[in-house]
C-alpha atoms as a PDB file:
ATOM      1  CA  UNK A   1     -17.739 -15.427  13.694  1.00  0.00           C
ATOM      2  CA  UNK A   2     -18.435 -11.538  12.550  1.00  0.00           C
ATOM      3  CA  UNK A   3     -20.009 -10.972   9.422  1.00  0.00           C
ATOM      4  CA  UNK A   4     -17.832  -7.798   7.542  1.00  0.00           C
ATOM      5  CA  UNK A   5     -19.249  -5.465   5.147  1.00  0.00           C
ATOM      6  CA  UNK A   6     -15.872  -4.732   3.548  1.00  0.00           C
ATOM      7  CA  UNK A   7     -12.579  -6.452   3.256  1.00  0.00           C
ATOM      8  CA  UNK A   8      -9.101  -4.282   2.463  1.00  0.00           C
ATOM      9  CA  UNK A   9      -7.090  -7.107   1.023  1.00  0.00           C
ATOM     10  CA  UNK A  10      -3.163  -7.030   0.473  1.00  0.00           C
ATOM     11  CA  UNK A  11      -1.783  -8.020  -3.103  1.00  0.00           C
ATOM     12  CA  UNK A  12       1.892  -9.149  -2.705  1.00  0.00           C
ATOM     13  CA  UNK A  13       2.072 -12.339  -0.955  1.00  0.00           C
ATOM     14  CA  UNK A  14      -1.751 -12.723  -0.164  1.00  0.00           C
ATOM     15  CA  UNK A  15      -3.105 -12.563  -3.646  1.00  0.00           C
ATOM     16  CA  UNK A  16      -0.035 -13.633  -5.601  1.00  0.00           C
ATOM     17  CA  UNK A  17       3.784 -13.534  -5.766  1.00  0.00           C
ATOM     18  CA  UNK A  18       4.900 -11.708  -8.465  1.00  0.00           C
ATOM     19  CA  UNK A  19       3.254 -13.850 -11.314  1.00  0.00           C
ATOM     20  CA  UNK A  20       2.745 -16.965  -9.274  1.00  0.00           C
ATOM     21  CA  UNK A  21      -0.857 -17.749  -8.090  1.00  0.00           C
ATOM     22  CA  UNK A  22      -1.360 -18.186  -4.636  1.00  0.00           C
ATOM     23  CA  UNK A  23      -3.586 -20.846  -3.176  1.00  0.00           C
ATOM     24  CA  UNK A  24      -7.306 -20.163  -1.934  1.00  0.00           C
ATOM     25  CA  UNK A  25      -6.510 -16.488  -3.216  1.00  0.00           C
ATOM     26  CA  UNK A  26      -8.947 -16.730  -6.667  1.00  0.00           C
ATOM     27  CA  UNK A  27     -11.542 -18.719  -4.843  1.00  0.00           C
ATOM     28  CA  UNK A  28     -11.736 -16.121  -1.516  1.00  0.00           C
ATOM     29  CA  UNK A  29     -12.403 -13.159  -4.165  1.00  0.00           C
ATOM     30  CA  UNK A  30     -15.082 -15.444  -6.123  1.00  0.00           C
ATOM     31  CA  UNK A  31     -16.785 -15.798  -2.707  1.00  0.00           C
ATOM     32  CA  UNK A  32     -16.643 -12.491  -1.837  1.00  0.00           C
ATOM     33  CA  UNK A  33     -18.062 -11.523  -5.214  1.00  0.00           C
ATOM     34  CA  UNK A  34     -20.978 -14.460  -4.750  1.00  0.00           C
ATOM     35  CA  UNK A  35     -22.147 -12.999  -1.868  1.00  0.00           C
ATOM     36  CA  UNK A  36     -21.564  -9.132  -2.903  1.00  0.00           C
ATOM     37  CA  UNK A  37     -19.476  -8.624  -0.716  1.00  0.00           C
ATOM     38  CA  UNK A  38     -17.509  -4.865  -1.112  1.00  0.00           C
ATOM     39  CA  UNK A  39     -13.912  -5.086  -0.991  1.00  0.00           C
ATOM     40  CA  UNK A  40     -10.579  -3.072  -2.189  1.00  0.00           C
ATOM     41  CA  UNK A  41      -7.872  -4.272  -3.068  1.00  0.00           C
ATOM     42  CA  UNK A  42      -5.149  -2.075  -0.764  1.00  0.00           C
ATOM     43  CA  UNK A  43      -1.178  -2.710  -1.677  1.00  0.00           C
ATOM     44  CA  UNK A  44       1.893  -0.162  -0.803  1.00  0.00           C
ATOM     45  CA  UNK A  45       3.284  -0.942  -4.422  1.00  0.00           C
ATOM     46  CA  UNK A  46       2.903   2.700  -5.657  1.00  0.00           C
ATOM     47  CA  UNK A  47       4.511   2.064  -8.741  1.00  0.00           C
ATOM     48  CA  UNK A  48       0.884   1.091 -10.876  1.00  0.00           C
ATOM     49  CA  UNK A  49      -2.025   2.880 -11.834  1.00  0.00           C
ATOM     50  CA  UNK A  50      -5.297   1.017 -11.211  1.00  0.00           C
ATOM     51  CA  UNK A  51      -5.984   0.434 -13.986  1.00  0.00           C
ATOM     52  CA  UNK A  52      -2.607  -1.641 -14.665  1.00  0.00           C
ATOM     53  CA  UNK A  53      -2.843  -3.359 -10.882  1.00  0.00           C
ATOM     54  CA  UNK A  54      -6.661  -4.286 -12.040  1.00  0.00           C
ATOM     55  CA  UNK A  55      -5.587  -5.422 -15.778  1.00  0.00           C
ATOM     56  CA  UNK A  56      -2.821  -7.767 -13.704  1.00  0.00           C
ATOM     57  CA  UNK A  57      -5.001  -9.347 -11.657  1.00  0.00           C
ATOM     58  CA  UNK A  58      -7.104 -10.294 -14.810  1.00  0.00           C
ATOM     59  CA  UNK A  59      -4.931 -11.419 -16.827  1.00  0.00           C
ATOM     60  CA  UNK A  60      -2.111 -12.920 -15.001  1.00  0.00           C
ATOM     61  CA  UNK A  61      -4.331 -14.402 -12.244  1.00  0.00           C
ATOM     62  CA  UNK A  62      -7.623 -15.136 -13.235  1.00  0.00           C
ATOM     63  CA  UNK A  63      -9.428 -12.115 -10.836  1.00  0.00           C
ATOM     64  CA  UNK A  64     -11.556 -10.447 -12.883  1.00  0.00           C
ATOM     65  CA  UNK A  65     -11.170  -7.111 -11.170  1.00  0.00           C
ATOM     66  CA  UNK A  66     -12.163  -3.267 -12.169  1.00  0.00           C
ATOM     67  CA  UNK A  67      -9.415  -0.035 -11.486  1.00  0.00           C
ATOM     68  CA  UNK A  68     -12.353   1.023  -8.979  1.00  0.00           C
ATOM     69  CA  UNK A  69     -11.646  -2.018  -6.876  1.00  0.00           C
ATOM     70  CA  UNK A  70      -7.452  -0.894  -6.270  1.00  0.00           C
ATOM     71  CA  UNK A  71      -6.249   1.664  -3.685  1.00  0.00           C
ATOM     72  CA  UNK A  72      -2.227   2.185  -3.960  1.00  0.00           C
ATOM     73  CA  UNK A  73      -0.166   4.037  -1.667  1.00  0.00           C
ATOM     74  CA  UNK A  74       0.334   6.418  -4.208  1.00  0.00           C
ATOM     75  CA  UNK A  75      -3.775   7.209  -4.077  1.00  0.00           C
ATOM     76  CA  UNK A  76      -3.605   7.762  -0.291  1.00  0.00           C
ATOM     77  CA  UNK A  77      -0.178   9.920  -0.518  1.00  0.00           C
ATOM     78  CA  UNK A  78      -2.273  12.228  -3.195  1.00  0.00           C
ATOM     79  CA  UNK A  79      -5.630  12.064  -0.819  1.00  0.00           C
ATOM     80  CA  UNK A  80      -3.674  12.909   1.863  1.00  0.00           C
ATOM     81  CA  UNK A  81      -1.790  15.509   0.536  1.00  0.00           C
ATOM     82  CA  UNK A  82      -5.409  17.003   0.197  1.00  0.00           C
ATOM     83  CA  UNK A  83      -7.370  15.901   2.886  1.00  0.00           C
ATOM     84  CA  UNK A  84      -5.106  15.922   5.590  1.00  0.00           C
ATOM     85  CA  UNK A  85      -2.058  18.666   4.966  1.00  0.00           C
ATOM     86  CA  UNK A  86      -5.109  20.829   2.785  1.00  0.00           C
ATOM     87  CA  UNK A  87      -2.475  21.529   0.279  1.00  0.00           C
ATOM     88  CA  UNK A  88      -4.672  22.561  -2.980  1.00  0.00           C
ATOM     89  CA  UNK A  89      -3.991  22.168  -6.512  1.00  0.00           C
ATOM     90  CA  UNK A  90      -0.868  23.345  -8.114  1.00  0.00           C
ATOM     91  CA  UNK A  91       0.795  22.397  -5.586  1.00  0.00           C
ATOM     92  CA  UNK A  92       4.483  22.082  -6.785  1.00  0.00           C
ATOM     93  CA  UNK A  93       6.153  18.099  -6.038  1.00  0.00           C
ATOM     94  CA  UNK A  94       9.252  16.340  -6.819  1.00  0.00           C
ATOM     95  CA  UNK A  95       8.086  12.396  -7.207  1.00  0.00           C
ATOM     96  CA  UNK A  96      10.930   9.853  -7.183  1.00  0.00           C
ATOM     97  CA  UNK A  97       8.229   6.728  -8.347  1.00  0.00           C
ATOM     98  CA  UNK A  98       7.077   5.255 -11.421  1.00  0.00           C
ATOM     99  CA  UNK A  99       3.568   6.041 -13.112  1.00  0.00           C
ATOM    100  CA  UNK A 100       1.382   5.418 -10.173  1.00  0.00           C
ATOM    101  CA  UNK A 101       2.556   7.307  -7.791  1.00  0.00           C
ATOM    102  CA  UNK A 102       3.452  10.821 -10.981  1.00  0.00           C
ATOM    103  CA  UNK A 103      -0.589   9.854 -12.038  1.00  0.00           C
ATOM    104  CA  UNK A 104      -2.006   9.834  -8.426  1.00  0.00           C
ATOM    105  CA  UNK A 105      -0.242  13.515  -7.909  1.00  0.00           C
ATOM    106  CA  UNK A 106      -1.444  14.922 -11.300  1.00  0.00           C
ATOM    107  CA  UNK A 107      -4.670  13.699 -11.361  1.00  0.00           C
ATOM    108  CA  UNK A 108      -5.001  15.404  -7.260  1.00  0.00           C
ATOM    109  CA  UNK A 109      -3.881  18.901  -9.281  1.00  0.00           C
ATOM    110  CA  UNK A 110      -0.757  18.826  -8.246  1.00  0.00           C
ATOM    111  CA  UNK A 111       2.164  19.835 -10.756  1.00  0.00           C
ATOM    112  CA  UNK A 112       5.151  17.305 -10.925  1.00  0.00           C
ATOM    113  CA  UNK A 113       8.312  19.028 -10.695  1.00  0.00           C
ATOM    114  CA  UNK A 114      11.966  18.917 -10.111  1.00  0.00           C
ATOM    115  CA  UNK A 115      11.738  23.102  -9.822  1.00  0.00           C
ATOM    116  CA  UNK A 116      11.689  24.614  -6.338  1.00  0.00           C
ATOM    117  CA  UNK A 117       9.226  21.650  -4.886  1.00  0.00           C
ATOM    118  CA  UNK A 118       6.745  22.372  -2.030  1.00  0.00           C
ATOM    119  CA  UNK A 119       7.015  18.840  -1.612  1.00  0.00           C
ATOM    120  CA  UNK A 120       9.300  15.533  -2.138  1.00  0.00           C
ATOM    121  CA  UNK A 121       7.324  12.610  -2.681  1.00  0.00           C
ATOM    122  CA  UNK A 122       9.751   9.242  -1.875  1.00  0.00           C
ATOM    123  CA  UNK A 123       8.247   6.126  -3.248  1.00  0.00           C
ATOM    124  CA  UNK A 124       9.334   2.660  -5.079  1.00  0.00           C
ATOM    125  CA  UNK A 125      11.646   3.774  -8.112  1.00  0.00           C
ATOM    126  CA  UNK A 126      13.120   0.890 -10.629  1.00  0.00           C
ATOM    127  CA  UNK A 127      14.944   3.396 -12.468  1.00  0.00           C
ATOM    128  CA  UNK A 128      16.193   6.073  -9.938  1.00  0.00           C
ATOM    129  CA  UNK A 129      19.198   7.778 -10.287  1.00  0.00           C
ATOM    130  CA  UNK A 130      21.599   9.396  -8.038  1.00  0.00           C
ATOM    131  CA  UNK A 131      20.710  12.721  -9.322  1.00  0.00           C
ATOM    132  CA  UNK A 132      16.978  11.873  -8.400  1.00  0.00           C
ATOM    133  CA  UNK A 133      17.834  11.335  -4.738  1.00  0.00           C
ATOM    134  CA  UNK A 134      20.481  14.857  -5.235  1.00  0.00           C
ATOM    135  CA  UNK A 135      17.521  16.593  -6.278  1.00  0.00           C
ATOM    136  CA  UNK A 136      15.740  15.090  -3.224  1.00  0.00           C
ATOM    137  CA  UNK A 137      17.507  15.419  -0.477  1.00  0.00           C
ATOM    138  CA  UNK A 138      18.240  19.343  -1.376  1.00  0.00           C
ATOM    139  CA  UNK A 139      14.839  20.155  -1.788  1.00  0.00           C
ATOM    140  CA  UNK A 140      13.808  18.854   1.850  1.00  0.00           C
ATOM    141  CA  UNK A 141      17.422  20.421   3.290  1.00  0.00           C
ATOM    142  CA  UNK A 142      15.962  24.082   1.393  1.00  0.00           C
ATOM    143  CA  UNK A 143      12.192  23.064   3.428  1.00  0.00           C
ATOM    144  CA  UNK A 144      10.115  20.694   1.588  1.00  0.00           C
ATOM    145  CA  UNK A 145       7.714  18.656   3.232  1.00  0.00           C
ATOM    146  CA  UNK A 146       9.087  15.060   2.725  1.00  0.00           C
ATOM    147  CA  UNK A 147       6.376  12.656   2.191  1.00  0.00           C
ATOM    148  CA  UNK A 148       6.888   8.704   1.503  1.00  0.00           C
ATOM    149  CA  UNK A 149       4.253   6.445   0.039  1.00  0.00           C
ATOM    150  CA  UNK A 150       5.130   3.900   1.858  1.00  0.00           C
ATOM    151  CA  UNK A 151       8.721   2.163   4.220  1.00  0.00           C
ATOM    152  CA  UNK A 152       8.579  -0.926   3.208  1.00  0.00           C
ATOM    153  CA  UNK A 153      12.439  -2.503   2.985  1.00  0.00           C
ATOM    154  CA  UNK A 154      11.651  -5.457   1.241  1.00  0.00           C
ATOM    155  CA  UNK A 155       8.873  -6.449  -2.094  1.00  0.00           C
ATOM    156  CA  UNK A 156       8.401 -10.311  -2.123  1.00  0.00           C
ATOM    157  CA  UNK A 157       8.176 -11.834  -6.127  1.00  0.00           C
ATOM    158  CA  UNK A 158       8.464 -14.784  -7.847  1.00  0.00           C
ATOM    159  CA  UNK A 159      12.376 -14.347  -7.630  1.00  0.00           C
ATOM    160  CA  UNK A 160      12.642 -13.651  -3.371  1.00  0.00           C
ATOM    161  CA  UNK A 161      12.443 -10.694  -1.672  1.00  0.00           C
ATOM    162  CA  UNK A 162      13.794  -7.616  -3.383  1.00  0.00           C
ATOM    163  CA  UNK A 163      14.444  -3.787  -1.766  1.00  0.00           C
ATOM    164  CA  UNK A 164      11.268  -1.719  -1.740  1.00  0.00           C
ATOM    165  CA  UNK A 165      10.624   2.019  -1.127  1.00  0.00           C
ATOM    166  CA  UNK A 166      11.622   2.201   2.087  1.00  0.00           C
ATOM    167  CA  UNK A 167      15.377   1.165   1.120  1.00  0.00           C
ATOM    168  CA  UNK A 168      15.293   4.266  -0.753  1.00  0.00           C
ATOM    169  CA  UNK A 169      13.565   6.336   1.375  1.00  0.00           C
ATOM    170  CA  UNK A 170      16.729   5.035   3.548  1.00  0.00           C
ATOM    171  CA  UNK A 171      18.957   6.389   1.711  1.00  0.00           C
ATOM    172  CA  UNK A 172      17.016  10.179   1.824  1.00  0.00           C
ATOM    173  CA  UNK A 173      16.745   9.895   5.265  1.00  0.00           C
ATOM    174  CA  UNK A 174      20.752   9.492   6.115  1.00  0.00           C
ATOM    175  CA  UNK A 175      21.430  11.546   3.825  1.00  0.00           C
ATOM    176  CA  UNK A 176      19.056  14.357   4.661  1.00  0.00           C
ATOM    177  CA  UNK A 177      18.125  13.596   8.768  1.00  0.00           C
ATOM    178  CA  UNK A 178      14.991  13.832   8.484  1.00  0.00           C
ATOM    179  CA  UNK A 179      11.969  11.431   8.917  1.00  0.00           C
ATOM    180  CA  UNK A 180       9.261  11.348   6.427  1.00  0.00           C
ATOM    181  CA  UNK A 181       6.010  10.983   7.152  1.00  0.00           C
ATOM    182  CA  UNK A 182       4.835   7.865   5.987  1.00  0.00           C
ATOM    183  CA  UNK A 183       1.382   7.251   4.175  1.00  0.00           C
ATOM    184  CA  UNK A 184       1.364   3.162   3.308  1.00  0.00           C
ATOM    185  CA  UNK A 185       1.057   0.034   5.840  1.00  0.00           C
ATOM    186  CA  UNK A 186       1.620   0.149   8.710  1.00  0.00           C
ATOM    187  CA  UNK A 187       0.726   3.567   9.041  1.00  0.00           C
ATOM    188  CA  UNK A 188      -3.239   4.000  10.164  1.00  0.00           C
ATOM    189  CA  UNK A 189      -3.327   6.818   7.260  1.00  0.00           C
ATOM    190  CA  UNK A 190      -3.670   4.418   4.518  1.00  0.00           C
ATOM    191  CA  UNK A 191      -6.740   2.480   6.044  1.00  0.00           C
ATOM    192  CA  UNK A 192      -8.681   5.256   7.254  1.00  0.00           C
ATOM    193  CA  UNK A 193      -8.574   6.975   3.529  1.00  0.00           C
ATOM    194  CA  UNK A 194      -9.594   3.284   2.195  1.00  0.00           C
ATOM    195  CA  UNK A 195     -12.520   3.210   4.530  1.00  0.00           C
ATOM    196  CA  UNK A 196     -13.480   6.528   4.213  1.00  0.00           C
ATOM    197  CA  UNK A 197     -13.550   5.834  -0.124  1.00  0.00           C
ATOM    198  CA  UNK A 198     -15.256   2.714   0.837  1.00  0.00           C
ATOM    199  CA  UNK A 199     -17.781   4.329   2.932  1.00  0.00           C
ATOM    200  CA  UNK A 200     -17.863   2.251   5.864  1.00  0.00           C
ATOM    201  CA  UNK A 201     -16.662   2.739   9.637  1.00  0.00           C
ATOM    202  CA  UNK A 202     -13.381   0.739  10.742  1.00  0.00           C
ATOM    203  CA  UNK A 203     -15.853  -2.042  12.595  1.00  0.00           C
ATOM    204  CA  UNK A 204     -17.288  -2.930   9.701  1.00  0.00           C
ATOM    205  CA  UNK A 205     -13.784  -4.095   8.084  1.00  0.00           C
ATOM    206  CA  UNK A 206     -11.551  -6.868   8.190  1.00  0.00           C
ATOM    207  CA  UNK A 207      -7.725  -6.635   6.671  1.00  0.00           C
ATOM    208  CA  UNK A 208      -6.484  -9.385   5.050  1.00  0.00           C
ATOM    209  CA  UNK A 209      -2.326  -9.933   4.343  1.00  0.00           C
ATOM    210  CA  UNK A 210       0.993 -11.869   4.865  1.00  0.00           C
ATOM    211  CA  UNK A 211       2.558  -9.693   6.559  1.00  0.00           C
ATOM    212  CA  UNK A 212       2.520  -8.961  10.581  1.00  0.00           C
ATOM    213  CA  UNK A 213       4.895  -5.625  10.399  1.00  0.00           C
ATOM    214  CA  UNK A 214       2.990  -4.336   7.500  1.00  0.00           C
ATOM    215  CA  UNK A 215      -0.760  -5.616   7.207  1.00  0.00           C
ATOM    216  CA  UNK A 216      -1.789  -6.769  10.600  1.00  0.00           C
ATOM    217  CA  UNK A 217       0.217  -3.535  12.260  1.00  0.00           C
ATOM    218  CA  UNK A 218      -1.664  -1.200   9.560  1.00  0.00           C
ATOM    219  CA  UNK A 219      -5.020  -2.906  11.252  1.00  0.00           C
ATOM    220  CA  UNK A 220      -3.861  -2.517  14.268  1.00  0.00           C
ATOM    221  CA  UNK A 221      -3.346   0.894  14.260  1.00  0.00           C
ATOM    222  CA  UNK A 222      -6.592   1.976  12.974  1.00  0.00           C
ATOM    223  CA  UNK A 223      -8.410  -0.460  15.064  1.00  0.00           C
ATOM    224  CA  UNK A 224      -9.719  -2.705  11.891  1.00  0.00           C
ATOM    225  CA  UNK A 225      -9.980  -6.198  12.572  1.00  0.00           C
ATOM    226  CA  UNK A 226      -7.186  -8.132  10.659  1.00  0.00           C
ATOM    227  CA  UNK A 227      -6.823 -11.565   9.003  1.00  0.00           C
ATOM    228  CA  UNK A 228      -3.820 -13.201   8.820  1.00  0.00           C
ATOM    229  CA  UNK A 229      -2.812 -15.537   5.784  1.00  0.00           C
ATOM    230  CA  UNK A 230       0.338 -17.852   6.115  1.00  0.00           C
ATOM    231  CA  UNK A 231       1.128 -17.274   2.196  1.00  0.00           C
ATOM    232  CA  UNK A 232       3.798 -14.438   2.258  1.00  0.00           C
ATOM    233  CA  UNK A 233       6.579 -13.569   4.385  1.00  0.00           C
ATOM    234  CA  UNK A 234       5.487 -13.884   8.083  1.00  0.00           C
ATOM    235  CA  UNK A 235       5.371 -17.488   9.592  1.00  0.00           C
ATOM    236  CA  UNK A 236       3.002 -18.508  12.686  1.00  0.00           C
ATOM    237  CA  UNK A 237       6.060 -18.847  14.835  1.00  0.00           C
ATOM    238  CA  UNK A 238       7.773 -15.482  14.147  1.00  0.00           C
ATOM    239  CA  UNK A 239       3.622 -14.207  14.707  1.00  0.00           C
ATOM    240  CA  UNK A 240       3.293 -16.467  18.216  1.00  0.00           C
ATOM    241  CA  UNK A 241       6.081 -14.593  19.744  1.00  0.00           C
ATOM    242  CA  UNK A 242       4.214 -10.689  19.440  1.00  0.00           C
ATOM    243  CA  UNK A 243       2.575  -8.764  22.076  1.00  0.00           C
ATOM    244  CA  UNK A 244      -0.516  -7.856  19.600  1.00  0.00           C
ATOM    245  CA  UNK A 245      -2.045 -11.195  17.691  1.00  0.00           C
ATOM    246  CA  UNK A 246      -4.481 -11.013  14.593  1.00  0.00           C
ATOM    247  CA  UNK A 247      -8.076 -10.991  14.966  1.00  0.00           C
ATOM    248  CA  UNK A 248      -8.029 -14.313  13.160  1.00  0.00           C
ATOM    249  CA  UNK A 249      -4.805 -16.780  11.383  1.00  0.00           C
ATOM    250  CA  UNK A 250      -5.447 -19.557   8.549  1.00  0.00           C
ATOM    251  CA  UNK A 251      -2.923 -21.113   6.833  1.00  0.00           C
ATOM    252  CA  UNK A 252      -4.256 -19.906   3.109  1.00  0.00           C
ATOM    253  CA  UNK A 253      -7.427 -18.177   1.787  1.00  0.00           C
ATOM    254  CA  UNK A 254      -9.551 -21.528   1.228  1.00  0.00           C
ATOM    255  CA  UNK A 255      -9.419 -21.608   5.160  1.00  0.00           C
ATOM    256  CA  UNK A 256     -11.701 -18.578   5.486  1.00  0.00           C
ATOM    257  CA  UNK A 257     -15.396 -18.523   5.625  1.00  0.00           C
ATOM    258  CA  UNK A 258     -16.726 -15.520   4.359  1.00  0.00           C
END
């Protein structure tokens, strides 16, 4: 079996649910730590800062972990805001999203806005408002580039599986007919920003996560190898039935040898 010098490894359903542990999940990240192993921690949740996402996976599940170690969508929307669309600082952006993704955009330069936005910024929003997605949808009618962290439809927790930001990036898109471009899983954008913060080429890496459409695709795409972990919302018979299989399947985490 290939020996990896970095892992990108999803959060919801491959680490945990919500705030429920997930089997093999504490002891993978204690062997990859054992054998200093470099990995970051890559999830389309936009809605926490590192720092938050890192003090989580203390706390709540036993992985000691550092904000250095976390790469959100809302990082790679900001990085690729600069390092792919060159747009500079002071840029002028209308964020519907929570702290992660308003942080991530400030701390690239750019000024958060509602005023006459050079871009709209779509990602997961727990307290949006119909005036948010007003303010929107006029903004990329008058010309704004139109930018979502990241299309997922669903977030799995402890409670099911509850609409993520690409049910409201939905919504933007009917009402506005216009695509955005995407930044989060399964786009290849995401994992080639990780690698290139990493530091190492896509050979070198294997992506872990639950989910085929999402995770595996995202690998896929930017020709990473890709581990698949029966924990989250994909099955092995919904996974037997694509064109494109995972580099490698197990049923949970403790069925990996690093």
């Amino acid at each position: 079996m290939k020996k990896y010098t970095g892992y990108l490894i999803d959060l919801d359903g491959t680490i945990y649910q919500g705030t429920d542990r997930i089997e093999g999940a504490q002891a993978f990240i204690a062997k990859l730590n054992a054998q200093q192993i470099n990995y970051l921690f890559l999830t389309n949740n936009s809605t926490k800062t590192p720092t938050m996402v890192a003090e989580f996976l203390t706390t709540v599940h036993g992985i000691p972990t550092s904000a250095e170690q976390i790469y959100t969508s809302a990082m790679a929307t900001a990085d690729y805001l600069v390092n792919n669309l060159s747009l500079g600082a002071g840029t002028r952006v209308f964020a519907i999203g929570e702290v992660g993704l308003k942080r991530a955009l400030t701390d690239a330069g750019y000024i958060v806005t509602d005023e006459q936005p050079d871009v709209v910024v779509v990602g997961m929003d727990t307290q949006v408002t119909y005036a948010k997605f007003e303010q929107a949808a006029l903004a990329i009618r008058n010309g704004a580039i139109y930018v979502a962290t990241n299309l997922d439809t669903n977030i799995p927790n402890e409670r099911g599986l509850v609409p993520g930001a690409g049910s409201l990036n939905a919504l933007v898109t009917t009402a506005t007919g216009i695509k955005p471009l995407a930044i989060g899983k399964p786009n290849a954008q995401i994992v080639n920003l990780a690698l290139t913060r990493m530091k190492i080429q896509s050979t070198e890496a294997l992506l872990v996560g639950d989910n085929y459409f999402t995770d595996i695709m995202a690998g896929i795409n930017a020709q990473v190898d890709t581990l698949m972990t029966y924990t989250g919302i994909s099955t092995r018979a919904e996974v037997a039935e694509y064109a494109q299989a995972p580099t490698y399947e197990v049923e949970n985490l403790n069925d990996w040898q690093v």
